[in-house]
C-alpha atoms as a PDB file:
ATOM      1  CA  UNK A   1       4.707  90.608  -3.006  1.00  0.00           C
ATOM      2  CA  UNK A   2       7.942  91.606  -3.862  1.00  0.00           C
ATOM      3  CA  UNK A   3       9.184  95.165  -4.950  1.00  0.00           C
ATOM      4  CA  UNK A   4       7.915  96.655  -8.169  1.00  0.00           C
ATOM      5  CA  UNK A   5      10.035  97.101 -10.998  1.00  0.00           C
ATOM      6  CA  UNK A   6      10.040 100.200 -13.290  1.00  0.00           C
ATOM      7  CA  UNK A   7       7.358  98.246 -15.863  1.00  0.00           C
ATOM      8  CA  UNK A   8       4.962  97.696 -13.326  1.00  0.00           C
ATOM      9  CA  UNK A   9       5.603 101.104 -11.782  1.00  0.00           C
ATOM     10  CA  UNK A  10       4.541 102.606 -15.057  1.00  0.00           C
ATOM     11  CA  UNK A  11       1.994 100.429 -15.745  1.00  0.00           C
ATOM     12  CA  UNK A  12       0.549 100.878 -12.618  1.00  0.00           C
ATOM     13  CA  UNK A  13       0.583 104.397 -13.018  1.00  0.00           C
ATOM     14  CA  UNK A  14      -1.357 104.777 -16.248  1.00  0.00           C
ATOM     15  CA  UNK A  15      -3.828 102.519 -14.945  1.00  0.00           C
ATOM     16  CA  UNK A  16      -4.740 104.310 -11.847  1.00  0.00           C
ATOM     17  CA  UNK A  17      -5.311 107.245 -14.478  1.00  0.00           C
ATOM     18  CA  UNK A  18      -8.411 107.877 -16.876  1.00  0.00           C
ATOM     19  CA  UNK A  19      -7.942 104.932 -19.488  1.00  0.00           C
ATOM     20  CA  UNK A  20     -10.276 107.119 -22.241  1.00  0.00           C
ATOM     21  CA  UNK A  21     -13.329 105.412 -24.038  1.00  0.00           C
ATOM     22  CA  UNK A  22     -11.044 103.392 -26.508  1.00  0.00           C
ATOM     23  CA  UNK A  23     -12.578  99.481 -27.154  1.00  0.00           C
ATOM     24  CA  UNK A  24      -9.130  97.963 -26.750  1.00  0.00           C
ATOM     25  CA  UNK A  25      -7.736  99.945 -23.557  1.00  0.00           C
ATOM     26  CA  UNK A  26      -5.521  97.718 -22.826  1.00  0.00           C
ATOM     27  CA  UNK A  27      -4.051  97.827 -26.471  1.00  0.00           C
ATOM     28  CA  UNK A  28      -3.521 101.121 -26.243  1.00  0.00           C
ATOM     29  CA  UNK A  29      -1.840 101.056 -23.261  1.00  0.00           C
ATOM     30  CA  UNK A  30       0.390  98.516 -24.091  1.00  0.00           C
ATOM     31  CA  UNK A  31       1.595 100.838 -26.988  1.00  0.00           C
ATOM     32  CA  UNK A  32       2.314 103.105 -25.026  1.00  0.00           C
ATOM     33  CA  UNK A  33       4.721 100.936 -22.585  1.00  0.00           C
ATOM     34  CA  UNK A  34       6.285  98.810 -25.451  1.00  0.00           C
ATOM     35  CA  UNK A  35       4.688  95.644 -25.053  1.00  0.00           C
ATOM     36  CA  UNK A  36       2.660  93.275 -25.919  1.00  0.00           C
ATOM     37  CA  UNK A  37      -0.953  93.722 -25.101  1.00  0.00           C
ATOM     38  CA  UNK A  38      -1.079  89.741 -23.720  1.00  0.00           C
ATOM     39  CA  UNK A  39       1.939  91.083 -20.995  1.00  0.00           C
ATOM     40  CA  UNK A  40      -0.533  93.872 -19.919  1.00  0.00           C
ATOM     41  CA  UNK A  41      -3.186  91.247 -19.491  1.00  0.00           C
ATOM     42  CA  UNK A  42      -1.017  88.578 -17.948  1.00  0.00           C
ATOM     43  CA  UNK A  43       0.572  91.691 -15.226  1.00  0.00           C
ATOM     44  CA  UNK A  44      -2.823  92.854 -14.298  1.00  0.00           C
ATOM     45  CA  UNK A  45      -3.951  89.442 -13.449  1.00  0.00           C
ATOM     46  CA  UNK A  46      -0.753  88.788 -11.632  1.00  0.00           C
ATOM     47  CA  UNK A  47      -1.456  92.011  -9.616  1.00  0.00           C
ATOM     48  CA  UNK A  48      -4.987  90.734  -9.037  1.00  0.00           C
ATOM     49  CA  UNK A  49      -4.221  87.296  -8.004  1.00  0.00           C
ATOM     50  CA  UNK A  50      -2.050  89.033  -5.635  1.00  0.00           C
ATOM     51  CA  UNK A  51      -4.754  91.607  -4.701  1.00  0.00           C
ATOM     52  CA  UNK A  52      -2.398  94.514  -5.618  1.00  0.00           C
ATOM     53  CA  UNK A  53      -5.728  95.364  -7.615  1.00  0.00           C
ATOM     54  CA  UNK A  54      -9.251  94.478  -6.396  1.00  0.00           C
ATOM     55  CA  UNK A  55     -11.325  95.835  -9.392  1.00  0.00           C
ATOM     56  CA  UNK A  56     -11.381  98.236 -12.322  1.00  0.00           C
ATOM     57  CA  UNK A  57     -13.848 101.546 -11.909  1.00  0.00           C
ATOM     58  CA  UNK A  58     -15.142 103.953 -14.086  1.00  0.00           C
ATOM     59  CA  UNK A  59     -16.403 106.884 -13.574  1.00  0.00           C
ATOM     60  CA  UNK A  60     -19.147 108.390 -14.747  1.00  0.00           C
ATOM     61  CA  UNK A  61     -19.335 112.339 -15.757  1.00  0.00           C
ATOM     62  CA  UNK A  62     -22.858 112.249 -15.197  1.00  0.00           C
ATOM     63  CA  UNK A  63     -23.585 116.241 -15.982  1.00  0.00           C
ATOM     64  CA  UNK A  64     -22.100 115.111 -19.291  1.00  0.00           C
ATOM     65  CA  UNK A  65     -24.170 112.736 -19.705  1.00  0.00           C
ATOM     66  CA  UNK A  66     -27.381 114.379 -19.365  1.00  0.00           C
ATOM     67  CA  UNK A  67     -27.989 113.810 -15.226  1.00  0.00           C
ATOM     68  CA  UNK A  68     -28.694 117.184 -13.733  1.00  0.00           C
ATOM     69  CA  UNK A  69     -30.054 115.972 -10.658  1.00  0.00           C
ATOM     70  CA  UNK A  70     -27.784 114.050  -8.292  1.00  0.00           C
ATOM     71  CA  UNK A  71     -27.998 112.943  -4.554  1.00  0.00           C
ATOM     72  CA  UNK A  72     -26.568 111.202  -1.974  1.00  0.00           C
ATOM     73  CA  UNK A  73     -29.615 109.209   0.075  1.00  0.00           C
ATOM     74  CA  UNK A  74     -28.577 108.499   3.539  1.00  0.00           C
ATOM     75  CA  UNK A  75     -30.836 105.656   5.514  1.00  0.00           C
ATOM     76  CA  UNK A  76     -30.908 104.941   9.046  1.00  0.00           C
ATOM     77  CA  UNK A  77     -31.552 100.965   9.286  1.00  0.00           C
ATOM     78  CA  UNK A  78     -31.033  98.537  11.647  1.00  0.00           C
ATOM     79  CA  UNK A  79     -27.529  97.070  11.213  1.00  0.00           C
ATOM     80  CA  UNK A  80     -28.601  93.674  11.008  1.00  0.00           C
ATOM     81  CA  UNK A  81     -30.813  94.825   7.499  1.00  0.00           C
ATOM     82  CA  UNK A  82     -28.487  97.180   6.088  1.00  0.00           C
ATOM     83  CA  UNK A  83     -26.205  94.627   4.099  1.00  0.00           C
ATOM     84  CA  UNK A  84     -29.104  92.821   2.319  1.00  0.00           C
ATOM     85  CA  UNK A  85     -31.180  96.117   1.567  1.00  0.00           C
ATOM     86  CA  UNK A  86     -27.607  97.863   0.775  1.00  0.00           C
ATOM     87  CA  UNK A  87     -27.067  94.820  -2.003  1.00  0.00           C
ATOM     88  CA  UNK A  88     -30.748  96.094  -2.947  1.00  0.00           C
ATOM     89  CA  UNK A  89     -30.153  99.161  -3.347  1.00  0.00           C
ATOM     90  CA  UNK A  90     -26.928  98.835  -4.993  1.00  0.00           C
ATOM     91  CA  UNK A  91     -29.111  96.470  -8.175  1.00  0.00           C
ATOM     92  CA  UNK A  92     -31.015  99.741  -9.035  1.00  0.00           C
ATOM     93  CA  UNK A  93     -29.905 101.001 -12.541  1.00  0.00           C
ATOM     94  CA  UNK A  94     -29.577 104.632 -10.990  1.00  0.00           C
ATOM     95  CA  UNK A  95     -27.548 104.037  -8.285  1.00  0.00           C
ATOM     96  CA  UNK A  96     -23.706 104.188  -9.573  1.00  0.00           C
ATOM     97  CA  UNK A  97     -22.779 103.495  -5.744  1.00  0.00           C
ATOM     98  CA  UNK A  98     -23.988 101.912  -2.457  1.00  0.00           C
ATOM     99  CA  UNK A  99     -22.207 101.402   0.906  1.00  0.00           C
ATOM    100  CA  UNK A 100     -22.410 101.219   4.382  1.00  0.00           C
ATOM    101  CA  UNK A 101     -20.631 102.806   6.951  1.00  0.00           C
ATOM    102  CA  UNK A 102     -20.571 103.364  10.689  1.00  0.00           C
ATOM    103  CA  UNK A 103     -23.192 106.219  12.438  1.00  0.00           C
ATOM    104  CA  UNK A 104     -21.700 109.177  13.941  1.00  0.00           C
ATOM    105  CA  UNK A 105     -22.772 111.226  16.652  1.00  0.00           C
ATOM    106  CA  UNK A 106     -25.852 113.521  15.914  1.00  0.00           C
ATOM    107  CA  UNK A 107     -25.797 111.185  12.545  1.00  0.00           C
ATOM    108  CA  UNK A 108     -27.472 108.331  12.697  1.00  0.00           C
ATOM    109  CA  UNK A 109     -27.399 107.053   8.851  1.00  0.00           C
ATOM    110  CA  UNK A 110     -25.505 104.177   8.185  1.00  0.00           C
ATOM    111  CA  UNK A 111     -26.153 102.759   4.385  1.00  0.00           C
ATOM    112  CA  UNK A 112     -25.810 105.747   1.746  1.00  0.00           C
ATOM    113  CA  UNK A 113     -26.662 105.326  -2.076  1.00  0.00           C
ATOM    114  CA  UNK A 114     -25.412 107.929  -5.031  1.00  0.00           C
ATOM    115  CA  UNK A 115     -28.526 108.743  -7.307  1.00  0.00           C
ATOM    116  CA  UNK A 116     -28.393 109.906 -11.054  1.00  0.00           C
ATOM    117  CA  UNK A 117     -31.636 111.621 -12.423  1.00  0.00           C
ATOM    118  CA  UNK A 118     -32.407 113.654 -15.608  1.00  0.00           C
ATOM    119  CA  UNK A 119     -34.367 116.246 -13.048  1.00  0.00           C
ATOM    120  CA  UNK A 120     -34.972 116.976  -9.279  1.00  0.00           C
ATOM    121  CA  UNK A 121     -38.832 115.547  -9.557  1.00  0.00           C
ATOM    122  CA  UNK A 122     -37.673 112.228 -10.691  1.00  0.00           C
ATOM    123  CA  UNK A 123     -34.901 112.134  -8.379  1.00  0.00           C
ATOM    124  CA  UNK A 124     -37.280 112.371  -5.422  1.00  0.00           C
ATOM    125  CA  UNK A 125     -39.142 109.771  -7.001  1.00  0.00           C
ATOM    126  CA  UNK A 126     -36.169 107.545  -6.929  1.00  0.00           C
ATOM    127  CA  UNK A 127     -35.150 108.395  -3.265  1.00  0.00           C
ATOM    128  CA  UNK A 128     -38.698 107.144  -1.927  1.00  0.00           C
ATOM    129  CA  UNK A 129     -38.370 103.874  -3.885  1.00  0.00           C
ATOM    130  CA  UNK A 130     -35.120 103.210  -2.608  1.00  0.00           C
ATOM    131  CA  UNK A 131     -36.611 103.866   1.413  1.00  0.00           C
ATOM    132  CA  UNK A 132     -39.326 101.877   0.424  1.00  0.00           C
ATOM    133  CA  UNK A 133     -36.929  99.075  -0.745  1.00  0.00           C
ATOM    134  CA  UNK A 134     -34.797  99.452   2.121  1.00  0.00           C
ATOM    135  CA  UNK A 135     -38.219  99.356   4.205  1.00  0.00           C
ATOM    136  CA  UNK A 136     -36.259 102.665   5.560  1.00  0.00           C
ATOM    137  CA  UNK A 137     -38.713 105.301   7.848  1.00  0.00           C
ATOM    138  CA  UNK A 138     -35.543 107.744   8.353  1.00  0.00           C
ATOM    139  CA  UNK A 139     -33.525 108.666   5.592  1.00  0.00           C
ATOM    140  CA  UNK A 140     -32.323 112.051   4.235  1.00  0.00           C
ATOM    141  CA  UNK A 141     -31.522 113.340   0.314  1.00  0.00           C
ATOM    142  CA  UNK A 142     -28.116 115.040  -0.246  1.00  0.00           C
ATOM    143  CA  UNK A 143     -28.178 116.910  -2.958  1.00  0.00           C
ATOM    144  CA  UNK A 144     -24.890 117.551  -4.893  1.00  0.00           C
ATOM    145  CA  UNK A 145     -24.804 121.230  -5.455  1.00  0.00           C
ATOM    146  CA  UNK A 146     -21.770 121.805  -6.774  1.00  0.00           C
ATOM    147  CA  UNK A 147     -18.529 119.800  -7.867  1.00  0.00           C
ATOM    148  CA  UNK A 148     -14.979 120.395  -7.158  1.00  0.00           C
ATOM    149  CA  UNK A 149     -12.924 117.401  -8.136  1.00  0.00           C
ATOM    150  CA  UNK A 150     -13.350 114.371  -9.826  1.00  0.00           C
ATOM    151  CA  UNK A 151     -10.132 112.584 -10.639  1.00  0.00           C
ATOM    152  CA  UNK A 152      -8.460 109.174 -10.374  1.00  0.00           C
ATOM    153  CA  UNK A 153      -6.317 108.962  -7.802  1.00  0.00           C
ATOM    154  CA  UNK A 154      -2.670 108.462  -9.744  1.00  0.00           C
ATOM    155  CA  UNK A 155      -0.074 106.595  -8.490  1.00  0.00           C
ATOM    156  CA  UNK A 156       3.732 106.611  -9.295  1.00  0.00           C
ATOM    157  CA  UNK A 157       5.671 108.947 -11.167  1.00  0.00           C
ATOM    158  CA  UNK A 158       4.911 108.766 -15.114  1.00  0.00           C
ATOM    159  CA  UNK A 159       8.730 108.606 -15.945  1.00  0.00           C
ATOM    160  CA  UNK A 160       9.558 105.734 -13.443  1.00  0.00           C
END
């Protein structure tokens, strides 16, 4: 890839940001950077063709949206299951994400899935129907308690 210029510096920059609930997005945005909204569309696929970007994300404010239960469940599986009961896991309409990484010392959980429930009861009831998906006899709930950040990461300067 060659170097950026300043238009994909700044375009780049207000789409690592929060991008609002508008229906055109990308309409908006290319008001804002004086274009058309077919260059926004034609620079983002350029920069995913070139794997600059590998997906769009939103996020989900889920106290705002009327979750007041949330958990992390943590499952120890055997690493040869853990991909095909993580892609499992990750088709369940209340888990917004599901990944695997490497056990630690003292912590041996490697496939962890983010739960979203109105209430703690039916969050429990969630966490033993994922184990029981994942076929899972050790696993562990983490239960948010308390949030201190959730922002997009931004890149670049906004007056490149």
């Amino acid at each position: 890839m060659t170097s950026l210029n300043d238009y994909e510096r700044r375009l780049i920059h207000y789409l690592s940001g929060d991008m609002g609930d508008s229906p055109t997005p990308f309409a908006e945005l290319a008001g804002q950077l004086g274009v058309s909204e077919d260059e926004v569309l034609e620079t983002v696929r350029g920069f995913q063709s070139e794997g600059l970007i590998r997906r769009f994300g939103a996020t989900l404010w889920h106290q705002r949206s009327g979750f007041a239960a949330n958990a992390m469940v943590v499952f120890k599986l055997d690493a040869s299951r853990a991909d095909e009961c993580g892609q499992a896991l990750a088709r369940l309409p209340y888990v917004s994400h599901c990944y695997r990484r490497r056990p630690a010392p003292g912590w041996p959980f490697n496939l962890y899935a983010m739960a979203h429930a109105e209430n703690r009861v039916r969050l429990m009831e969630m966490a033993a129907e994922m184990a029981e998906i994942a076929g899972a006899e050790e696993w562990r709930l983490l239960e948010s308690q308390k949030e201190f950040k959730k922002t997009s990461l931004r890149l670049f300067d906004e007056a490149v």
